[in-house]
N, C-alpha and C. Protein backbone atom coordinates (compact mmCIF):
# COMPACT_ATOMS: atom_id res chain seq x y z
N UNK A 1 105.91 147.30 138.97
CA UNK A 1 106.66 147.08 137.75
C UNK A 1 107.22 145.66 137.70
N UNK A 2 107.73 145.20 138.72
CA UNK A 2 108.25 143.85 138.92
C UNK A 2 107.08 142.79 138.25
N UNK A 3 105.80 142.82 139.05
CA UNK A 3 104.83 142.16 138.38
C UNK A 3 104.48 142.22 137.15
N UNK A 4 104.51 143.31 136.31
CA UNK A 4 105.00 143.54 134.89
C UNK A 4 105.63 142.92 134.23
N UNK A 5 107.08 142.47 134.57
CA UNK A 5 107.97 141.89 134.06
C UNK A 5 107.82 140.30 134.16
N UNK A 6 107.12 139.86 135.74
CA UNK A 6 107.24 138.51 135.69
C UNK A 6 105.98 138.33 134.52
N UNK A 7 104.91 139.06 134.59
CA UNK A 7 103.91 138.70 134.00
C UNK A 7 104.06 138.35 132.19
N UNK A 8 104.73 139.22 131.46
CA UNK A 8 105.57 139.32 130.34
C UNK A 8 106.42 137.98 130.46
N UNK A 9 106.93 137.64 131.26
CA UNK A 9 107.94 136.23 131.27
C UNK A 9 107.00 135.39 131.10
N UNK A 10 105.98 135.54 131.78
CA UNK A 10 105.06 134.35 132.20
C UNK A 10 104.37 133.70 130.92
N UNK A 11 104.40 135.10 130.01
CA UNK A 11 102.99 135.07 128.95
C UNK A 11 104.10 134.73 127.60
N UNK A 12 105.27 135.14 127.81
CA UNK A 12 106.60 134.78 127.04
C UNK A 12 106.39 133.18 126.70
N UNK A 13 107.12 133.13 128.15
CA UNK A 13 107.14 131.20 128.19
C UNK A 13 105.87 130.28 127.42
N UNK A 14 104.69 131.07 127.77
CA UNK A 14 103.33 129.77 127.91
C UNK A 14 103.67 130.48 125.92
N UNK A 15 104.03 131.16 125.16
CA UNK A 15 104.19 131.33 123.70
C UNK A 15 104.94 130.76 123.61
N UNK A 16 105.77 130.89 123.77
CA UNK A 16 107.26 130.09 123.13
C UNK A 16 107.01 128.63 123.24
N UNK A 17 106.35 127.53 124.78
CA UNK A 17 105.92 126.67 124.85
C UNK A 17 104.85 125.96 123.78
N UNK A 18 104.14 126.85 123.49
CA UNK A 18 102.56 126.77 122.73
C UNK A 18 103.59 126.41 121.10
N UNK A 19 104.14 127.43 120.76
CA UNK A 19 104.75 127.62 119.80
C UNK A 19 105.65 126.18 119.32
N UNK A 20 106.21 125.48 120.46
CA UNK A 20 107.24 124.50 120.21
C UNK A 20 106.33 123.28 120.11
N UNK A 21 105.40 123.42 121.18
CA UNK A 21 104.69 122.00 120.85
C UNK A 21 103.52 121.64 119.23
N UNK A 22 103.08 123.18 119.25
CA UNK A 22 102.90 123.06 117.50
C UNK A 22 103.63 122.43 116.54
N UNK A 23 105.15 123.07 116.53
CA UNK A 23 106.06 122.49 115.42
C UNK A 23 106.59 121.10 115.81
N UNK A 24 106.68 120.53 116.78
CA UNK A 24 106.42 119.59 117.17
C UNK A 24 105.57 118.24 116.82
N UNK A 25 104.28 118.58 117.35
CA UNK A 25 103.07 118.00 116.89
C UNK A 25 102.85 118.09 115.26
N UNK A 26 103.25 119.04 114.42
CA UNK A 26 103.37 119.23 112.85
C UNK A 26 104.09 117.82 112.08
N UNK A 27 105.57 117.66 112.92
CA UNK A 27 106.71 117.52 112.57
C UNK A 27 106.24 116.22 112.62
N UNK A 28 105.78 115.17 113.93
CA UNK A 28 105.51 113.78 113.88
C UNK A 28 104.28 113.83 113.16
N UNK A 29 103.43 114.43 113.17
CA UNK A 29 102.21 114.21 111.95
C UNK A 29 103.13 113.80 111.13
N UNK A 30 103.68 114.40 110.18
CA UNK A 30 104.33 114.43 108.89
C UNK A 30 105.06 113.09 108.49
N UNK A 31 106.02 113.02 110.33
CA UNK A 31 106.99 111.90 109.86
C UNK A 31 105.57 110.15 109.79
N UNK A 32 104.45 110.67 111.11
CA UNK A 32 103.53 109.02 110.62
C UNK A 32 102.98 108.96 109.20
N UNK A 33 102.65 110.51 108.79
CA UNK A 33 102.06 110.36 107.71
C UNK A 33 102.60 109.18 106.60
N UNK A 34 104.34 110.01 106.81
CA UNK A 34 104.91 109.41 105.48
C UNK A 34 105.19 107.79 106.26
N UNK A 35 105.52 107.50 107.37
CA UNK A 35 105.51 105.67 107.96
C UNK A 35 104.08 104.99 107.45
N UNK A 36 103.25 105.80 107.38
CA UNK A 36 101.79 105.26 107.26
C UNK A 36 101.58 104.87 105.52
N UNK A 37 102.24 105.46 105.09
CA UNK A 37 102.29 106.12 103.40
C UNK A 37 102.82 104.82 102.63
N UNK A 38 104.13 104.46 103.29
CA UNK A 38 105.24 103.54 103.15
C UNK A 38 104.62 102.49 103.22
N UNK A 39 104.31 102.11 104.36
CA UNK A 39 103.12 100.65 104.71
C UNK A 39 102.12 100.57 103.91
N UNK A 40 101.61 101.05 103.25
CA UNK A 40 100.18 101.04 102.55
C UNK A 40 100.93 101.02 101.35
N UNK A 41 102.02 101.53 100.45
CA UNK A 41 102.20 100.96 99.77
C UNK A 41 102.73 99.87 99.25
N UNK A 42 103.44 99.40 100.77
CA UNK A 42 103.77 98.06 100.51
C UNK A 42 103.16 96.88 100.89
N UNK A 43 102.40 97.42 101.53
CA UNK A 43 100.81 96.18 101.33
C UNK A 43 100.30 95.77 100.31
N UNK A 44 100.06 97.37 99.50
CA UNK A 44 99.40 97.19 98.59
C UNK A 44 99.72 96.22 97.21
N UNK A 45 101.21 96.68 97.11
CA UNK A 45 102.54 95.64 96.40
C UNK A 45 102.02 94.36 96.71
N UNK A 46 102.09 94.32 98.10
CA UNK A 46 101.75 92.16 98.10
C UNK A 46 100.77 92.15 98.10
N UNK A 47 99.48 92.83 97.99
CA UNK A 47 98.46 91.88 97.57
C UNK A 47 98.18 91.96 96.23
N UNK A 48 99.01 92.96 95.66
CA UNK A 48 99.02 92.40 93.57
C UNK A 48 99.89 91.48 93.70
N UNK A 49 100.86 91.12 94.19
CA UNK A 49 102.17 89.96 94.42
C UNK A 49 100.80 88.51 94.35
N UNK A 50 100.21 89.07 95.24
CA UNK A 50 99.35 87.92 95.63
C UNK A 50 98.44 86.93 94.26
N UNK A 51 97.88 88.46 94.43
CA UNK A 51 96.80 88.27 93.09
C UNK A 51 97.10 88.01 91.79
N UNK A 52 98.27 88.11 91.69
CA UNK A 52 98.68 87.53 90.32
C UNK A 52 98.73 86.16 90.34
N UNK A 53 99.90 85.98 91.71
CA UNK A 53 99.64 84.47 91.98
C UNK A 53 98.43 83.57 91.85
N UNK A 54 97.74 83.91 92.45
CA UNK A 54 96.24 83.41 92.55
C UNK A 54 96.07 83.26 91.15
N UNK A 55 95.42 84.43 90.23
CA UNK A 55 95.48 84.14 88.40
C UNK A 55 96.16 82.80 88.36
N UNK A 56 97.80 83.08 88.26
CA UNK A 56 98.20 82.08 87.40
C UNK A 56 97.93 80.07 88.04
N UNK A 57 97.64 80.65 89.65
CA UNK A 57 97.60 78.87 90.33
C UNK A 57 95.96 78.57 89.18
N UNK A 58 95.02 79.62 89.52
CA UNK A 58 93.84 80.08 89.07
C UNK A 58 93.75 79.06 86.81
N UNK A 59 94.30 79.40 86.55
CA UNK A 59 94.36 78.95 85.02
C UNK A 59 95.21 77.83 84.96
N UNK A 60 96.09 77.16 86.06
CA UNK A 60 96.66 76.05 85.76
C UNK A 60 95.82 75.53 86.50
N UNK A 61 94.91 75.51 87.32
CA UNK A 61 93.96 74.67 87.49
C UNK A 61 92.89 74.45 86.55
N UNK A 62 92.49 75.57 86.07
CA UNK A 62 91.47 75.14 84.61
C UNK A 62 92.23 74.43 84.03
N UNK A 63 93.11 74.29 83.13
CA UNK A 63 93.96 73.34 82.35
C UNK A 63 94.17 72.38 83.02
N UNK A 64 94.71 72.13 84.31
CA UNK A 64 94.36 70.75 84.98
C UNK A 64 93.04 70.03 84.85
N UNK A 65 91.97 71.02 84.86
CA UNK A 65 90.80 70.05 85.02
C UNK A 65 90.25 69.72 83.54
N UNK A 66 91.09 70.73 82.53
CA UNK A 66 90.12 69.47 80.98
C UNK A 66 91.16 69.07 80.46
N UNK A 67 92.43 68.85 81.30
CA UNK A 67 93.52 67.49 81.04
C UNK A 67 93.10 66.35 81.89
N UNK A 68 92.52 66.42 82.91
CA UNK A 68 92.02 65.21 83.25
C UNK A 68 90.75 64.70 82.97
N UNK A 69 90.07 65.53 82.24
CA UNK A 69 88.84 64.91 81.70
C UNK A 69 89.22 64.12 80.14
N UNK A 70 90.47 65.19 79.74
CA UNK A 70 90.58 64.32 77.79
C UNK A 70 91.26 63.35 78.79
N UNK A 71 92.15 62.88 79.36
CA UNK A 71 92.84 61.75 79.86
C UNK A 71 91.91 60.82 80.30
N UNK A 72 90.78 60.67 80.92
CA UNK A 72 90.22 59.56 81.66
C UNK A 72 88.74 59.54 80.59
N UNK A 73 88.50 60.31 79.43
CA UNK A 73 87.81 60.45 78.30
C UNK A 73 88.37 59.06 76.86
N UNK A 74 89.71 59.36 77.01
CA UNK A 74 90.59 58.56 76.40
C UNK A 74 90.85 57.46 76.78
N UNK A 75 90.90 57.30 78.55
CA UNK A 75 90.95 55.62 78.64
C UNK A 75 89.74 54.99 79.08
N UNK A 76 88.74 55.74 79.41
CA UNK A 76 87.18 55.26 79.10
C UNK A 76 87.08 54.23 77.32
N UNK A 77 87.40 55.36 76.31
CA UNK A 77 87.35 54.73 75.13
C UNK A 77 88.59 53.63 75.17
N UNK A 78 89.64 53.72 75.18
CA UNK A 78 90.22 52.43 75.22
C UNK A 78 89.70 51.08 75.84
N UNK A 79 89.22 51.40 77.18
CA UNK A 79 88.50 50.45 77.97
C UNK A 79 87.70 49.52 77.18
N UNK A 80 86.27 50.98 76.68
CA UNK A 80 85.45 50.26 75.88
C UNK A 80 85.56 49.50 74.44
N UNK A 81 86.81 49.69 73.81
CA UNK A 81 87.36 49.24 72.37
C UNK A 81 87.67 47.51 72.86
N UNK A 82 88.63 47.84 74.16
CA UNK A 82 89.09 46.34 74.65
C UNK A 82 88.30 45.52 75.19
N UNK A 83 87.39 45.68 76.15
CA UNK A 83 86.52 45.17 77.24
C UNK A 83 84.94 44.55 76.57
N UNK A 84 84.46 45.41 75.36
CA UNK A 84 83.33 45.86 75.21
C UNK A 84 82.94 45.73 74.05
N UNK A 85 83.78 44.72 73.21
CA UNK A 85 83.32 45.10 71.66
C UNK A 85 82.91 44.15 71.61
């Protein structure tokens, strides 16, 4: 009977053990999930942060480049009015 009882303890413990490291193992899933969750959306935030940036450097460089073409378009013709007539 003794062996009975330890055996019942024995098979007790290795459940109750089994049992804790489940809710356990559940519990940090859950908490990386949501750390993992957090990070990805705030990545995701800076690289639209980014990409907008980019656009707008993106279109003030087009406008830079056919302001410096009417500008050196314009003193081409001056040149040639003064230099050339």
């Amino acid at each position: 009977m003794s062996i009975e009882v330890g055996l019942l303890i024995a098979i007790g413990g290795f459940v109750l053990s089994f049992v804790v490291a489940l809710t356990t193992s559940k519990r940090n899933t859950q908490q990386d999930s949501e750390k993992e969750g957090y990070q990805l959306g705030i990545l995701t935030q800076k690289l639209n942060d980014i990409d907008k940036k980019l656009e707008k450097i993106e279109k003030k460089l087009d406008n830079y480049d056919t302001d410096i073409r009417k500008i050196a378009q314009e003193e081409i013709e001056k040149h040639v009015l003064k230099y050339h007539s």
